[in-house]
Protein backbone atom coordinates (compact mmCIF):
# COMPACT_ATOMS: atom_id res chain seq x y z
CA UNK A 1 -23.55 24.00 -11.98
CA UNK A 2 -19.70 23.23 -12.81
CA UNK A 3 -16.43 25.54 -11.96
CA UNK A 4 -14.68 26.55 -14.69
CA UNK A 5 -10.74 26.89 -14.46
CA UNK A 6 -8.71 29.08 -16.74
CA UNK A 7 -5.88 26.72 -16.76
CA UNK A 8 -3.31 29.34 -15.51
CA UNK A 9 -4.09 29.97 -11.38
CA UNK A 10 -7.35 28.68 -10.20
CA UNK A 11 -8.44 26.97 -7.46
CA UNK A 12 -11.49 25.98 -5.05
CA UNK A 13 -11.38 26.65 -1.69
CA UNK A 14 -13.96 24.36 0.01
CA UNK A 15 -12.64 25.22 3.95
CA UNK A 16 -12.95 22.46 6.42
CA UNK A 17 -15.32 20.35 5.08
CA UNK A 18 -13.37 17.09 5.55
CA UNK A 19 -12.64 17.81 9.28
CA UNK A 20 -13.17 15.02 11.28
CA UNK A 21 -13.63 12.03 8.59
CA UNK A 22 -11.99 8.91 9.41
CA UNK A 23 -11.79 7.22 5.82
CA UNK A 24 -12.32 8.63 2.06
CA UNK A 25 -11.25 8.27 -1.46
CA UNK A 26 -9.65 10.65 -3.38
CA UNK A 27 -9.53 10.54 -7.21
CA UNK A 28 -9.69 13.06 -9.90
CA UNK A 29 -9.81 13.61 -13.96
CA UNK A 30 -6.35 15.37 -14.64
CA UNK A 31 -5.31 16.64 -17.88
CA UNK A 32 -1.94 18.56 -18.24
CA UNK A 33 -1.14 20.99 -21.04
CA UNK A 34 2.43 20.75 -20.63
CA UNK A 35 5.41 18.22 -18.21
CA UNK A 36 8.12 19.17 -16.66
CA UNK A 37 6.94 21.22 -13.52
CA UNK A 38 8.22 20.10 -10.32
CA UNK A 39 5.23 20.74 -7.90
CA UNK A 40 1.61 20.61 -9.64
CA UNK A 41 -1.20 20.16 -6.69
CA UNK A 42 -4.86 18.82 -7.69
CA UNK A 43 -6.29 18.86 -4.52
CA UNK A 44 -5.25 18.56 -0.97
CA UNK A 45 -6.33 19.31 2.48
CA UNK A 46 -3.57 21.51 4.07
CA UNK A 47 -2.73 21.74 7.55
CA UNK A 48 -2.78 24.20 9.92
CA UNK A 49 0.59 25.22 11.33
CA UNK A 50 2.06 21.89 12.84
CA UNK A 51 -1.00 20.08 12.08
CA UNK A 52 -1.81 16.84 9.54
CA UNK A 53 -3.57 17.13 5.69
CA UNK A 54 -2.86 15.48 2.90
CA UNK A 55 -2.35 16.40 -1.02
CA UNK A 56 -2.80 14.25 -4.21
CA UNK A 57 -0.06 16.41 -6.70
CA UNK A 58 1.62 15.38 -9.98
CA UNK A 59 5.74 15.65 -9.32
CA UNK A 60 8.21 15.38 -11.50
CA UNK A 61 5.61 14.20 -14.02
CA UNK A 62 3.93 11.50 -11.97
CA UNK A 63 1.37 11.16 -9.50
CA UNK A 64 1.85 11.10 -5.94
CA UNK A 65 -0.34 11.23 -2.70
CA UNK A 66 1.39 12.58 0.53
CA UNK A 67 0.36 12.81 4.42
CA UNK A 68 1.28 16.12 6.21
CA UNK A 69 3.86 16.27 7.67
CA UNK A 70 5.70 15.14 4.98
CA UNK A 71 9.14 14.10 7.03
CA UNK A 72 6.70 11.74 9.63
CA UNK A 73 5.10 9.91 6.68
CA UNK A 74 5.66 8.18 3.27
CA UNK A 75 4.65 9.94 0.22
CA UNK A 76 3.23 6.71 -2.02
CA UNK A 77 4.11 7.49 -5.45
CA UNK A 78 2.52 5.99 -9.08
CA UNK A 79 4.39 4.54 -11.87
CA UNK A 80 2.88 6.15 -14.28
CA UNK A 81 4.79 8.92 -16.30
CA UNK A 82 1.70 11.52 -16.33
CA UNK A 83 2.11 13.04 -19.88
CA UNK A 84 0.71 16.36 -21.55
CA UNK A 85 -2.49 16.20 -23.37
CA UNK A 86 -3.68 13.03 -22.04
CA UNK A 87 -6.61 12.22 -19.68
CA UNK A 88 -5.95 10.12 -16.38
CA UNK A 89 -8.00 8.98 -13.67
């Protein structure tokens, strides 16, 4: 069984599954309809109030993948310009 997403506000909440894990990989299929937005997140484990997570986001039309909080560590960003109607992984 898949999800699907309407394109416009969806999202999966899968609660604290990752809690505790020492080491993953993140990667996803992204395809964008349109460039330009500032902020788009694809999926990301966010932190409680003063706590630590992580988000893999497109920004300012490339990809990036940041540790909570963002001001303690570096945000490693791609050089890729992520472009509308094109399939990355």
């Amino acid at each position: 069984m898949g999800i699907n997403f309407d394109g416009a506000s969806g999202y999966l909440n899968l609660g604290n599954v990752l809690d505790g894990v020492a080491n993953m990989s993140v990667s996803a299929w992204i395809r964008r309809d349109t460039t330009g937005s500032v902020f788009e997140e694809i999926i990301s484990k966010e932190p409680a109030s003063g706590g630590t997570g992580w988000v893999l986001q497109v920004a300012s039309d490339v990809a990036q993948f940041g540790v909570f909080p963002f001001g303690s560590y570096p945000i490693a960003t791609g050089a890729t310009t992520i472009s509308a109607s094109t399939v990355y992984h």
